[in-house]
PDB file of N, CA and C in Angstrom:
ATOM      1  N   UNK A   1       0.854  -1.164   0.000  1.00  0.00           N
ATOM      2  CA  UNK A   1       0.000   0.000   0.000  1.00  0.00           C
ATOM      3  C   UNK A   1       0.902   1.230   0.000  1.00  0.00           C
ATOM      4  N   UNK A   2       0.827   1.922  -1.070  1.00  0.00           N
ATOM      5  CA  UNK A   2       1.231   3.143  -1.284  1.00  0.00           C
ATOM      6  C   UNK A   2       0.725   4.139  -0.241  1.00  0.00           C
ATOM      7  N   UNK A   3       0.035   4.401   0.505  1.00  0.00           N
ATOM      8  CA  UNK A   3      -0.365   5.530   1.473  1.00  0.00           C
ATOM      9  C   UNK A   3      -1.763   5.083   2.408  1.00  0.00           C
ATOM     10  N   UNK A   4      -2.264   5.772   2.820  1.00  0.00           N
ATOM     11  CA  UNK A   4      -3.406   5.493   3.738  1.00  0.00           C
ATOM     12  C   UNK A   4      -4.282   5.935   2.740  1.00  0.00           C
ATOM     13  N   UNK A   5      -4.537   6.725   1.900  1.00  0.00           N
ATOM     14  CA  UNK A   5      -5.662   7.509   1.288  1.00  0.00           C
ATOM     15  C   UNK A   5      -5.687   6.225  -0.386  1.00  0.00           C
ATOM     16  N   UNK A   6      -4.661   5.813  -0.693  1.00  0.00           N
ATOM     17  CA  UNK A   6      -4.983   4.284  -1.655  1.00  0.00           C
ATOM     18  C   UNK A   6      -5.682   3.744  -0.739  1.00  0.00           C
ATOM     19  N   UNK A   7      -5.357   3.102   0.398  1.00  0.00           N
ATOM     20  CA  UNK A   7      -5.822   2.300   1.740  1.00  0.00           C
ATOM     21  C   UNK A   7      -7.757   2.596   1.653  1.00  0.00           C
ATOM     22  N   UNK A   8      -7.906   4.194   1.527  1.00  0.00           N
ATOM     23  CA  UNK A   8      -9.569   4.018   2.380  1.00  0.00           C
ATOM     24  C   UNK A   8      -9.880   4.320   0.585  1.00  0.00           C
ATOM     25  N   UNK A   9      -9.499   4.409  -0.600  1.00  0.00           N
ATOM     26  CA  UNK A   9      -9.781   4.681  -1.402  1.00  0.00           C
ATOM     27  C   UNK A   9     -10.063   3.061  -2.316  1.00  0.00           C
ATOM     28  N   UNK A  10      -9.261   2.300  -2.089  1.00  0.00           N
ATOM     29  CA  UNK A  10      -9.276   0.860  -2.394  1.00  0.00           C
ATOM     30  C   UNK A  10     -10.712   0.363  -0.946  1.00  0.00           C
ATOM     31  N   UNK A  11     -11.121   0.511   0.220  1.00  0.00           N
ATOM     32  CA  UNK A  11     -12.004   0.127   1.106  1.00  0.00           C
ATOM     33  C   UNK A  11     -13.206   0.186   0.639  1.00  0.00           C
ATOM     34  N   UNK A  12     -13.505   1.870   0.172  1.00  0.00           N
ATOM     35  CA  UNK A  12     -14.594   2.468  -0.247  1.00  0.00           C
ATOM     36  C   UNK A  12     -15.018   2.231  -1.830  1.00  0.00           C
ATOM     37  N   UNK A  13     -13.929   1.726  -2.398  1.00  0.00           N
ATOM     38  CA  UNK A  13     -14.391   1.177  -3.813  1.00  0.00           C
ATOM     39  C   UNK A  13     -14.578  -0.284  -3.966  1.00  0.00           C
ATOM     40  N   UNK A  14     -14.226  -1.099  -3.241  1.00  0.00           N
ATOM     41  CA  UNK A  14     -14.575  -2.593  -2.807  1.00  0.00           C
ATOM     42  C   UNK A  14     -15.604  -2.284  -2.079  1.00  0.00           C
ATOM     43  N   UNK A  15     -16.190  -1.549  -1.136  1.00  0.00           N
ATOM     44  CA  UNK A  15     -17.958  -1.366  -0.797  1.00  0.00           C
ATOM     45  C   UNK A  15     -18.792  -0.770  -1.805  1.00  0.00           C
ATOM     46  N   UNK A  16     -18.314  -0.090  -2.891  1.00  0.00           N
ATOM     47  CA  UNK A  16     -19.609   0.106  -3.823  1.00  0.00           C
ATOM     48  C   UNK A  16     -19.193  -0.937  -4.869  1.00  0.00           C
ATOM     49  N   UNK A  17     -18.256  -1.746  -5.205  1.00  0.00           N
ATOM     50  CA  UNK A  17     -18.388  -2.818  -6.027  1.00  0.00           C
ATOM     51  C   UNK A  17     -19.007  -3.866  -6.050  1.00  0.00           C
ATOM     52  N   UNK A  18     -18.709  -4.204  -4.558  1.00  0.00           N
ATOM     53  CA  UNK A  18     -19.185  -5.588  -4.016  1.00  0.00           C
ATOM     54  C   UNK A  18     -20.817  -5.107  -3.866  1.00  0.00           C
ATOM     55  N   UNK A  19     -21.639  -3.773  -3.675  1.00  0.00           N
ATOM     56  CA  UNK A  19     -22.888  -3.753  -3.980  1.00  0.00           C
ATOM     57  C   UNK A  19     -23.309  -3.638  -4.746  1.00  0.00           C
ATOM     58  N   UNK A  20     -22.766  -3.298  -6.234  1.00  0.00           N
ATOM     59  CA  UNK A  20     -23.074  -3.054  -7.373  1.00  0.00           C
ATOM     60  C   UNK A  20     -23.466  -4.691  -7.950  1.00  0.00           C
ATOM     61  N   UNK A  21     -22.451  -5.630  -7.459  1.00  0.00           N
ATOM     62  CA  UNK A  21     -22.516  -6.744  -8.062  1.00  0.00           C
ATOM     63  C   UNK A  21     -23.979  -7.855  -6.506  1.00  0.00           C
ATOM     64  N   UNK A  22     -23.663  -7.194  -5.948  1.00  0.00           N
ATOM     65  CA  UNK A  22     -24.997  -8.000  -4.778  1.00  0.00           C
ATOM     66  C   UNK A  22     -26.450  -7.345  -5.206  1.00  0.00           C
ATOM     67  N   UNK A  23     -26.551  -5.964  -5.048  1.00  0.00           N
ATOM     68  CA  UNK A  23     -27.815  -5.782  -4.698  1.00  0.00           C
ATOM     69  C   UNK A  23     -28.483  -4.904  -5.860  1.00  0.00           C
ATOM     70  N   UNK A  24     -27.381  -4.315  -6.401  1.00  0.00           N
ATOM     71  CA  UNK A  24     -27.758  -3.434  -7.393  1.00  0.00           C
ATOM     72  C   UNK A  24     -28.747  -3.862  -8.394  1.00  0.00           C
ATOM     73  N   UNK A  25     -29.926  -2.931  -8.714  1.00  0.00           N
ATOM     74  CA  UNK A  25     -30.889  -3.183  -9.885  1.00  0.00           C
ATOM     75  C   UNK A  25     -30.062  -3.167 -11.174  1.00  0.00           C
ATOM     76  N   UNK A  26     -29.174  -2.540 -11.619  1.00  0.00           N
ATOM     77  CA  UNK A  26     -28.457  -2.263 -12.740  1.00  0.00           C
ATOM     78  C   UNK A  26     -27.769  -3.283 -13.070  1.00  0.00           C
ATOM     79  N   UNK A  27     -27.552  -4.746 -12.484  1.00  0.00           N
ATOM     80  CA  UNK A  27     -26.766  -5.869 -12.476  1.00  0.00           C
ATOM     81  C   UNK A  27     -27.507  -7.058 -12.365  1.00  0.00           C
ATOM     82  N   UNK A  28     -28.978  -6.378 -12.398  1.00  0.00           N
ATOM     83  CA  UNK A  28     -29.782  -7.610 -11.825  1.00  0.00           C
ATOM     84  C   UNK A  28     -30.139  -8.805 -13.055  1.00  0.00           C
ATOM     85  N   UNK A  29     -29.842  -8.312 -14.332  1.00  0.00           N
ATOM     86  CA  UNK A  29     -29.538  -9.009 -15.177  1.00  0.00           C
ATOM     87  C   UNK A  29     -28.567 -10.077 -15.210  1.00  0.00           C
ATOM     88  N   UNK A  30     -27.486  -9.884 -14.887  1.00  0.00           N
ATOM     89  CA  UNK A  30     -27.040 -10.820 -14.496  1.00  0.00           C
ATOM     90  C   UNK A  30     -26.888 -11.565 -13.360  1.00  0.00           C
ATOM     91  N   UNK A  31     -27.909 -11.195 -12.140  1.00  0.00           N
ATOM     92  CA  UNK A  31     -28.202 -12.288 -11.101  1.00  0.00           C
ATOM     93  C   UNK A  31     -29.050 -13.065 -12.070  1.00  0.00           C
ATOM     94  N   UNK A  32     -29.775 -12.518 -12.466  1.00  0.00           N
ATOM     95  CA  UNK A  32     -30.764 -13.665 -13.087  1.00  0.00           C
ATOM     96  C   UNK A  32     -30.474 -14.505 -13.703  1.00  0.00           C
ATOM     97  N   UNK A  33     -29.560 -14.865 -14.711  1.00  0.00           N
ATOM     98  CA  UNK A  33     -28.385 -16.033 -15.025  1.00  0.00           C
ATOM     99  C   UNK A  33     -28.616 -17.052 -14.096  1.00  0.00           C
ATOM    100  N   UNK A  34     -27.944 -16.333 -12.515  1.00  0.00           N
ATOM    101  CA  UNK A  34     -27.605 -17.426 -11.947  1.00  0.00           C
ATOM    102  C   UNK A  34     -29.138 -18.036 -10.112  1.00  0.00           C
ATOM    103  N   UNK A  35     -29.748 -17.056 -10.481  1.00  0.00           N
ATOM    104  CA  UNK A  35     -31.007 -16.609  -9.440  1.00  0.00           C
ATOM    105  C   UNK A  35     -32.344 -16.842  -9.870  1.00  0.00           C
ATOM    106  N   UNK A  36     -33.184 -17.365  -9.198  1.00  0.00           N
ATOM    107  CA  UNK A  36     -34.500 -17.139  -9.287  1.00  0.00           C
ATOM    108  C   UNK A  36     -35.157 -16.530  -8.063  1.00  0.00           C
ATOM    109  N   UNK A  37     -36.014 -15.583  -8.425  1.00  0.00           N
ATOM    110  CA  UNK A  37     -36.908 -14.562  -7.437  1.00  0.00           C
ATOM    111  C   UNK A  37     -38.081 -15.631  -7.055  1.00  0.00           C
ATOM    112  N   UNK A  38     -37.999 -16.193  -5.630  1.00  0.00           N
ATOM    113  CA  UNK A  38     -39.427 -16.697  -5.482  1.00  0.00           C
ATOM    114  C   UNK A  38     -40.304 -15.812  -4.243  1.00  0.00           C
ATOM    115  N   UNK A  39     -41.315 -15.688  -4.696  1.00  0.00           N
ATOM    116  CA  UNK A  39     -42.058 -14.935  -3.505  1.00  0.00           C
ATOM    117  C   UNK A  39     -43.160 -16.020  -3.055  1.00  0.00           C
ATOM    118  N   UNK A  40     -43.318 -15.847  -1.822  1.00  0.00           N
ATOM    119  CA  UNK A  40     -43.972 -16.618  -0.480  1.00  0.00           C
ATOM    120  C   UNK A  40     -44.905 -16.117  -0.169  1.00  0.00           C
ATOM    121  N   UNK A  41     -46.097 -16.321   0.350  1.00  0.00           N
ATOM    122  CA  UNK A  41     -47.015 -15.902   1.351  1.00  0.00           C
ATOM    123  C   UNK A  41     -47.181 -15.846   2.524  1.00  0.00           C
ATOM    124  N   UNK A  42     -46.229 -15.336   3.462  1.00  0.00           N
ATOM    125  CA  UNK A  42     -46.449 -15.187   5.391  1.00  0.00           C
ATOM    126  C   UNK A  42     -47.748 -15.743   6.034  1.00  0.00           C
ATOM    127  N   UNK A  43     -47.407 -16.450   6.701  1.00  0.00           N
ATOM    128  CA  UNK A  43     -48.531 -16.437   7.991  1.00  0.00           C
ATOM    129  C   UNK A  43     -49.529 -15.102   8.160  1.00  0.00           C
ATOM    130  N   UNK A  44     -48.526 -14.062   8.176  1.00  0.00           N
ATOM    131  CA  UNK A  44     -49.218 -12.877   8.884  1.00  0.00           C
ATOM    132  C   UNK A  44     -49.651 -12.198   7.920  1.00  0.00           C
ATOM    133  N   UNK A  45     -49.927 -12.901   6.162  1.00  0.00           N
ATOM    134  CA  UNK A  45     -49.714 -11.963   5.314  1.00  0.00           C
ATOM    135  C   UNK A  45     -49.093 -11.229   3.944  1.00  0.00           C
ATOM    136  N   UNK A  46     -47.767 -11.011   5.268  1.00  0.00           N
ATOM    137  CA  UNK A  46     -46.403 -10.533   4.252  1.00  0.00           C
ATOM    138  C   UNK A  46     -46.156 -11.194   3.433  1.00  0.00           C
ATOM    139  N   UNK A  47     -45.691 -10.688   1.973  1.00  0.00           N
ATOM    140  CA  UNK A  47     -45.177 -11.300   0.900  1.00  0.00           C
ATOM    141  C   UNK A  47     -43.342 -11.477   1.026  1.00  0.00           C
ATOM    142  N   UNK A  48     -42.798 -12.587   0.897  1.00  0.00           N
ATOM    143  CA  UNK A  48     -41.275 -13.000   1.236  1.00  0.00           C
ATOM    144  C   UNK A  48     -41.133 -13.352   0.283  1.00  0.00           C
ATOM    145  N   UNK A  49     -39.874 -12.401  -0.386  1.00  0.00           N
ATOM    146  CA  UNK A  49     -39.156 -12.971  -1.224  1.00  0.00           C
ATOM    147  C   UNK A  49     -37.852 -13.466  -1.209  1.00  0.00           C
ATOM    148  N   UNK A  50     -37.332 -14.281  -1.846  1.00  0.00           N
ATOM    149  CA  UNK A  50     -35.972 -15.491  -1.382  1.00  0.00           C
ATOM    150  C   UNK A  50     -35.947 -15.629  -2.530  1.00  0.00           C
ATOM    151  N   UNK A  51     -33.994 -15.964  -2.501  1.00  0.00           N
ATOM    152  CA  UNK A  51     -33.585 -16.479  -4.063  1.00  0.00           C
ATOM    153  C   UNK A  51     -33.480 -18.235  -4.085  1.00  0.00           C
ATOM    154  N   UNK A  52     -33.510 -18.269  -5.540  1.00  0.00           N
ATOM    155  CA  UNK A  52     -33.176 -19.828  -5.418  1.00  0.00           C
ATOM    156  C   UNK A  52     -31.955 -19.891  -6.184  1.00  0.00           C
ATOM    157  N   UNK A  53     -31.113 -20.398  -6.429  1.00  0.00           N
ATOM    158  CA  UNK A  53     -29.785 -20.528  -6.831  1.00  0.00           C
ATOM    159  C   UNK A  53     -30.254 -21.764  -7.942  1.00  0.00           C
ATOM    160  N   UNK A  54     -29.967 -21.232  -9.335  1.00  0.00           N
ATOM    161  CA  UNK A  54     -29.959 -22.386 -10.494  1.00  0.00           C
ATOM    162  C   UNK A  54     -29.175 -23.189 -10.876  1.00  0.00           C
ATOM    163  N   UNK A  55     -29.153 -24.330 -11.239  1.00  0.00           N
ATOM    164  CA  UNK A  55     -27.661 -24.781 -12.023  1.00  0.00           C
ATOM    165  C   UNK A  55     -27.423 -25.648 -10.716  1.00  0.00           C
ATOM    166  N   UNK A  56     -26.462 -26.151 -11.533  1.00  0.00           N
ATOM    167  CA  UNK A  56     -25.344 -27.175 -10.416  1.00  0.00           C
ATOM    168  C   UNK A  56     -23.681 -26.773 -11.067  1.00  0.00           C
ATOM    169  N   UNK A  57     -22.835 -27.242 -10.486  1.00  0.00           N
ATOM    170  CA  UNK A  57     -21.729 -27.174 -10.881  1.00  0.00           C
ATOM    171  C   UNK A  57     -21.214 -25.654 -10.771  1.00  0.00           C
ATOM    172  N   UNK A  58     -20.228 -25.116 -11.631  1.00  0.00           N
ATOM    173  CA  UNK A  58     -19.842 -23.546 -11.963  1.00  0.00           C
ATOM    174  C   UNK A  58     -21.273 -22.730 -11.881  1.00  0.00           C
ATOM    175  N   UNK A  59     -22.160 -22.646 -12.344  1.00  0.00           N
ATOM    176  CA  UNK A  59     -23.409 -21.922 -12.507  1.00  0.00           C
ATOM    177  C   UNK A  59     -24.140 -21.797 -11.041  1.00  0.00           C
ATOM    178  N   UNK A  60     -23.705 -23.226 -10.370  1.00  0.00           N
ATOM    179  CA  UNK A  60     -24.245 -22.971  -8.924  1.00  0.00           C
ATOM    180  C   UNK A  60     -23.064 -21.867  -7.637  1.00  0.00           C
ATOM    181  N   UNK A  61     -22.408 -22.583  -8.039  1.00  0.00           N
ATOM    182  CA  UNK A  61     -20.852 -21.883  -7.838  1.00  0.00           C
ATOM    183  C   UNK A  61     -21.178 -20.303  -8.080  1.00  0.00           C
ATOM    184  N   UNK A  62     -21.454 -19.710  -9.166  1.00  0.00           N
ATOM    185  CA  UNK A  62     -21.605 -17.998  -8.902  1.00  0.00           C
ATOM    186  C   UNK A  62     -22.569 -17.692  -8.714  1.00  0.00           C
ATOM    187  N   UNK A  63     -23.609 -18.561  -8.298  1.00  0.00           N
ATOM    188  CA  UNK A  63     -25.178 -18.151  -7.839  1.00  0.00           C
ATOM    189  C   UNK A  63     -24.849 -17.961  -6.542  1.00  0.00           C
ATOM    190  N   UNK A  64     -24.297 -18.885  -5.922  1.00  0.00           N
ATOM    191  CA  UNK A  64     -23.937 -18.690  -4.304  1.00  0.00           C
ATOM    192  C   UNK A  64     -22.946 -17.723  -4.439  1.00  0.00           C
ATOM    193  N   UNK A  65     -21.958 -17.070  -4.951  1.00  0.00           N
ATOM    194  CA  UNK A  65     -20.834 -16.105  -4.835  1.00  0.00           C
ATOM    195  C   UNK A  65     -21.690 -14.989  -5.213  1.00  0.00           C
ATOM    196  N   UNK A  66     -22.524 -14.493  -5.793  1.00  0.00           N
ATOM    197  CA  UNK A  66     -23.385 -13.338  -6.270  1.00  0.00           C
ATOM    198  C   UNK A  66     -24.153 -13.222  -4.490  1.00  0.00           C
ATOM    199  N   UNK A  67     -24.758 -14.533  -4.077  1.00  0.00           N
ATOM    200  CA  UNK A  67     -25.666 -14.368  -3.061  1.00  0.00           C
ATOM    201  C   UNK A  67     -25.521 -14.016  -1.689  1.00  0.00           C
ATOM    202  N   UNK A  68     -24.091 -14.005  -1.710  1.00  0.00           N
ATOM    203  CA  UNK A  68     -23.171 -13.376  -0.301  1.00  0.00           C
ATOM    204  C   UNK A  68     -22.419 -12.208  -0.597  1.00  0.00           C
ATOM    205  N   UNK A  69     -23.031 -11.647  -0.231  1.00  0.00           N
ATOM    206  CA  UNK A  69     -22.111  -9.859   0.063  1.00  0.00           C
ATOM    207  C   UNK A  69     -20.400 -10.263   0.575  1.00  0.00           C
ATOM    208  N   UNK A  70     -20.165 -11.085   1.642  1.00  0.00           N
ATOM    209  CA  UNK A  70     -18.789 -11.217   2.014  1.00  0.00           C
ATOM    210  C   UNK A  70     -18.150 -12.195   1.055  1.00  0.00           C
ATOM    211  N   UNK A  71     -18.633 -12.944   0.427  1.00  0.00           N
ATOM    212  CA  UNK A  71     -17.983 -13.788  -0.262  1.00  0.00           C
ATOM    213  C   UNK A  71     -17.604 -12.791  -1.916  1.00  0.00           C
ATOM    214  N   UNK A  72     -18.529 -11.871  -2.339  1.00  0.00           N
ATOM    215  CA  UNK A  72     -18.304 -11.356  -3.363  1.00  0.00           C
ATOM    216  C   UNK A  72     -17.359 -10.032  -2.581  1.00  0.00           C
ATOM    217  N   UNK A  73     -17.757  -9.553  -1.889  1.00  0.00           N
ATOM    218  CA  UNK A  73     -16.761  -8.441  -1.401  1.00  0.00           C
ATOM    219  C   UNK A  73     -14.802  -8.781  -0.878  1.00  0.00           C
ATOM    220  N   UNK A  74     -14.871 -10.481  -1.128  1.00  0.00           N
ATOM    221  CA  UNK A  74     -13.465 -10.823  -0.935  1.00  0.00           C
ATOM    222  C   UNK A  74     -12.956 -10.974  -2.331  1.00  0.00           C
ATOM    223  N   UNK A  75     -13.943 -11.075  -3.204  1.00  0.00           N
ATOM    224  CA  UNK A  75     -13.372 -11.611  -4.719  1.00  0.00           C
ATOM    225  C   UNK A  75     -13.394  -9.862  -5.135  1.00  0.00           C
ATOM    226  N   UNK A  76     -14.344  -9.281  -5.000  1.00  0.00           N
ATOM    227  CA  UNK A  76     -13.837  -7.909  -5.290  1.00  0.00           C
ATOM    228  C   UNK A  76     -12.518  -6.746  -5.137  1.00  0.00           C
ATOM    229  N   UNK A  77     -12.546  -7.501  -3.804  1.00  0.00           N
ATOM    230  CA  UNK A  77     -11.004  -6.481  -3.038  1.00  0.00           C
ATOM    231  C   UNK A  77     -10.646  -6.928  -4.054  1.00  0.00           C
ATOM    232  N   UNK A  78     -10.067  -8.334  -3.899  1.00  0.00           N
ATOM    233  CA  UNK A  78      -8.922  -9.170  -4.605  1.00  0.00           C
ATOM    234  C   UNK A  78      -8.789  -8.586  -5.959  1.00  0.00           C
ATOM    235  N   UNK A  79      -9.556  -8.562  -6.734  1.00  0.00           N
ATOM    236  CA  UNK A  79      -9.691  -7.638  -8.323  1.00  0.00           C
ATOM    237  C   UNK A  79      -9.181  -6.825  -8.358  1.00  0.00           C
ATOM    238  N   UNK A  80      -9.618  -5.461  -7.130  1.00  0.00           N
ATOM    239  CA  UNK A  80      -9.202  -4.468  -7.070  1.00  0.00           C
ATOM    240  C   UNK A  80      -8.043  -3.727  -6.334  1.00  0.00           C
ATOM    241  N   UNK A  81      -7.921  -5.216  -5.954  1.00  0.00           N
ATOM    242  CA  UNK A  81      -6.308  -4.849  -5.317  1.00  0.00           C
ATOM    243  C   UNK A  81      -5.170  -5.313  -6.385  1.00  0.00           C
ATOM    244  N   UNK A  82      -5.509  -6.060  -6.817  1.00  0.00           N
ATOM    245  CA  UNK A  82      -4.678  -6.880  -7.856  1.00  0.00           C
ATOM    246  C   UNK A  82      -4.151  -6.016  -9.143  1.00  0.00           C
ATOM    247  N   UNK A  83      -5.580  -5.103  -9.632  1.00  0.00           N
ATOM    248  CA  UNK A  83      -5.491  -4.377 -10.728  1.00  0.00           C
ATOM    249  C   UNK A  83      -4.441  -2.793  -9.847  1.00  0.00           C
ATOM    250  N   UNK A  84      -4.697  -2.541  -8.698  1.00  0.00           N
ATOM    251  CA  UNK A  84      -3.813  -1.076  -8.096  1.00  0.00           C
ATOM    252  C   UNK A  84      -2.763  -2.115  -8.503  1.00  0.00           C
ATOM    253  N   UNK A  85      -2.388  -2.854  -7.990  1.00  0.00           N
ATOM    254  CA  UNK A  85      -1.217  -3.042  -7.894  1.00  0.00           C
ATOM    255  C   UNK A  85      -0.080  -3.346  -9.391  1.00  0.00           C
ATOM    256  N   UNK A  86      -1.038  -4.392 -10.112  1.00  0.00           N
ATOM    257  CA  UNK A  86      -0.757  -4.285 -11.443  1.00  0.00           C
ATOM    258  C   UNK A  86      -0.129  -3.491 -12.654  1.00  0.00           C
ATOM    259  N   UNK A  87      -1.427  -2.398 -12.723  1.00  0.00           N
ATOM    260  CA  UNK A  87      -2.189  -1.548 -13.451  1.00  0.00           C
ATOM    261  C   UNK A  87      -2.718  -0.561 -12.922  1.00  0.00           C
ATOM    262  N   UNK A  88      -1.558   0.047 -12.197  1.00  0.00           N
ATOM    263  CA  UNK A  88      -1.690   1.776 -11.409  1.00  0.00           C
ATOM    264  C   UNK A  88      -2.361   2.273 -12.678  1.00  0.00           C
ATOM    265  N   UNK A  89      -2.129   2.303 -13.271  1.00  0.00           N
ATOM    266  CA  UNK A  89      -2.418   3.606 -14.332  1.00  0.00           C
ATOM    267  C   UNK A  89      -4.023   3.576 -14.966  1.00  0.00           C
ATOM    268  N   UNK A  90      -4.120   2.515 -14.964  1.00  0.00           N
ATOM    269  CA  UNK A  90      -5.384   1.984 -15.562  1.00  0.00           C
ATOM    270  C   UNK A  90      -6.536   2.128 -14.186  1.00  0.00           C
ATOM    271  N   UNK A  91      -5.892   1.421 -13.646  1.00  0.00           N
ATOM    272  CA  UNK A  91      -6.907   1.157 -12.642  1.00  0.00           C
ATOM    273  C   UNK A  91      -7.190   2.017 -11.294  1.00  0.00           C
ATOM    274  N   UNK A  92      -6.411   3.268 -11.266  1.00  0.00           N
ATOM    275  CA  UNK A  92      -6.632   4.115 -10.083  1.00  0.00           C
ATOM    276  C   UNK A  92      -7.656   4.945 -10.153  1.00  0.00           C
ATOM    277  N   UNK A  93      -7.493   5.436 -11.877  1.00  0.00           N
ATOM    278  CA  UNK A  93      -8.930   6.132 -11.584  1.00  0.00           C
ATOM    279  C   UNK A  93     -10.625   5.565 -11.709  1.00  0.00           C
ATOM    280  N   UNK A  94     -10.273   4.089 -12.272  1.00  0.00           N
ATOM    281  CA  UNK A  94     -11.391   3.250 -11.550  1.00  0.00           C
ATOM    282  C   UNK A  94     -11.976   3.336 -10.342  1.00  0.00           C
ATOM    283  N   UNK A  95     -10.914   2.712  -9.582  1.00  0.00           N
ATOM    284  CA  UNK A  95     -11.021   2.647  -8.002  1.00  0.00           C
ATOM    285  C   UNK A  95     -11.320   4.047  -7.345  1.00  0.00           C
ATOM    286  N   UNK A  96     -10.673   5.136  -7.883  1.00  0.00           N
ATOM    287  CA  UNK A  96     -11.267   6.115  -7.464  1.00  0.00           C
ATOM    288  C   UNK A  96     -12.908   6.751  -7.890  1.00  0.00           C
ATOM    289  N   UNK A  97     -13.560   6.355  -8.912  1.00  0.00           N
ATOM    290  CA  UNK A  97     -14.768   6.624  -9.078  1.00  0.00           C
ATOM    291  C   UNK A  97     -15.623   5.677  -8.216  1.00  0.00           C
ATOM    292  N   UNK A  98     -14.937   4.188  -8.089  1.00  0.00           N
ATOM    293  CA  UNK A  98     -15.679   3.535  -7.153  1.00  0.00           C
ATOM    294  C   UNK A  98     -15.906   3.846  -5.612  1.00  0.00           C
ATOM    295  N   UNK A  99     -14.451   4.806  -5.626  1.00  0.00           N
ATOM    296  CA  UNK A  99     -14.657   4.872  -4.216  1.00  0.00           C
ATOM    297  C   UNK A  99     -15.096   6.406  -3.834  1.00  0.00           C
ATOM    298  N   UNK A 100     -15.249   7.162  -4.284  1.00  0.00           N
ATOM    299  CA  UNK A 100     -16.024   7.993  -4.543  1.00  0.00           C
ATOM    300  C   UNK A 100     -17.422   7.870  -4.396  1.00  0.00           C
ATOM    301  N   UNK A 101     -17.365   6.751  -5.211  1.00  0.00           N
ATOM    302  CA  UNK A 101     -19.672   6.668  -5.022  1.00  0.00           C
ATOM    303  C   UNK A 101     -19.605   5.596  -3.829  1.00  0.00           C
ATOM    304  N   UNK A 102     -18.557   4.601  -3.289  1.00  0.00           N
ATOM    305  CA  UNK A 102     -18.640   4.565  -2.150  1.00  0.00           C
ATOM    306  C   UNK A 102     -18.914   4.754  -0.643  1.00  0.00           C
ATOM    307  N   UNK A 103     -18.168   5.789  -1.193  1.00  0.00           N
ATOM    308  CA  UNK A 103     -18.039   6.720  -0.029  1.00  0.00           C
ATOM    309  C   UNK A 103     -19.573   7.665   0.034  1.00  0.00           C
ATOM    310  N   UNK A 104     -20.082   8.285  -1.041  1.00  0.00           N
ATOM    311  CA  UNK A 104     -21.486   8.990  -1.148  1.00  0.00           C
ATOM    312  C   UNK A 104     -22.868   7.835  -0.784  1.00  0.00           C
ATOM    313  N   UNK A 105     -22.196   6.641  -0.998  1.00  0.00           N
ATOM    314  CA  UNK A 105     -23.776   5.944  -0.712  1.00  0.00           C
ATOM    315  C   UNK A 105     -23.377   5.509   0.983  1.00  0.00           C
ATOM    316  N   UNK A 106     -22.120   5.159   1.055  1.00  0.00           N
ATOM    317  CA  UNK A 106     -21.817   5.112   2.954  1.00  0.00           C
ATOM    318  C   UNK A 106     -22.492   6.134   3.542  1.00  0.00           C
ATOM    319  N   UNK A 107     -22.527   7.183   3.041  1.00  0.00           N
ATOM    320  CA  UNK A 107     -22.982   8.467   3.873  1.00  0.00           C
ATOM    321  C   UNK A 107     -24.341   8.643   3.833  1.00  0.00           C
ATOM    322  N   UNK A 108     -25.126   8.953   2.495  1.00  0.00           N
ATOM    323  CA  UNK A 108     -26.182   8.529   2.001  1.00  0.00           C
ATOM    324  C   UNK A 108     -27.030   7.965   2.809  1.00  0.00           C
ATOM    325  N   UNK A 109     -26.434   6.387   3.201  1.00  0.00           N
ATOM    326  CA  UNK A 109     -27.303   5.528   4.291  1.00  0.00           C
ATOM    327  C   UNK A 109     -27.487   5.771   5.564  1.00  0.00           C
ATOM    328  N   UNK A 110     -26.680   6.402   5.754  1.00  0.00           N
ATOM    329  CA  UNK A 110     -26.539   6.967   7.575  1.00  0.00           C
ATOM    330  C   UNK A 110     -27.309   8.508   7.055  1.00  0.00           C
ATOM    331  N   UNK A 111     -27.415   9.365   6.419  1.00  0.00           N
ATOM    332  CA  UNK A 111     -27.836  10.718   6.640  1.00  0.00           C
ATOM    333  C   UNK A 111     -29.539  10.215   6.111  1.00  0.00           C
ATOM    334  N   UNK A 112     -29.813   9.155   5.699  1.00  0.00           N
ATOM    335  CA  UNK A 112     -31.870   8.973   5.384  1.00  0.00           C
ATOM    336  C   UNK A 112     -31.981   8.283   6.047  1.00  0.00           C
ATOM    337  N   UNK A 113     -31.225   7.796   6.756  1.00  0.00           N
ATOM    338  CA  UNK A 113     -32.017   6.522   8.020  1.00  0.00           C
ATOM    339  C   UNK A 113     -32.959   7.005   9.070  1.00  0.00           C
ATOM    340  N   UNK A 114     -33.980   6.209   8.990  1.00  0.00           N
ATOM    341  CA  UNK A 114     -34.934   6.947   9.555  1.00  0.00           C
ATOM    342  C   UNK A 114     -35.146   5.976  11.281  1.00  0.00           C
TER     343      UNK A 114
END
């Protein structure tokens, strides 16, 4: 690590990556590849929705890696540590737009929480 500010700049762009690829609507195309949306009927009501993971083999393999935030947020660092380290040139001002909107949706969530 080149400095502390690569340090929270590589943190904050592995937290909006790893949500871009978990939860994000804009990606949800490709959960669906590996996901199915089933919705439930509650006892009390409520409608529950849960994924089902398709496929067996590799296909099941990134259905479950899409379906964990920590498991995709370790394959993310790893990318994005790999590429700083690599491919400074290429890849800093990546990481810096990532961590940029990182950092705005970290804040984001704490300043509308109700």
């Amino acid at each position: 690590m080149d400095s502390w500010l690569d340090f929270i700049l590589l943190v904050f762009a592995s937290l909006r990556l790893t949500r871009l690829i978990v939860y994000d609507k804009i990606t949800d195309f490709i959960r669906r590849l590996f996901h199915s949306e089933v919705e439930e009927m509650a006892p009390d009501g409520r409608v529950e929705t849960y994924i089902e993971i398709k496929g067996s083999g590799l296909r099941y393999w990134i259905g479950e890696l899409l379906s964990c935030h920590w498991c995709t947020g370790f394959w993310s660092t790893l990318t994005l540590y790999l590429a700083y380290k690599l491919i400074p040139t290429i890849s800093l001002p990546v990481i810096t737009v990532f961590a940029i909107a990182g950092c705005a949706s970290f804040f984001q969530y704490f300043l509308t929480k109700e």
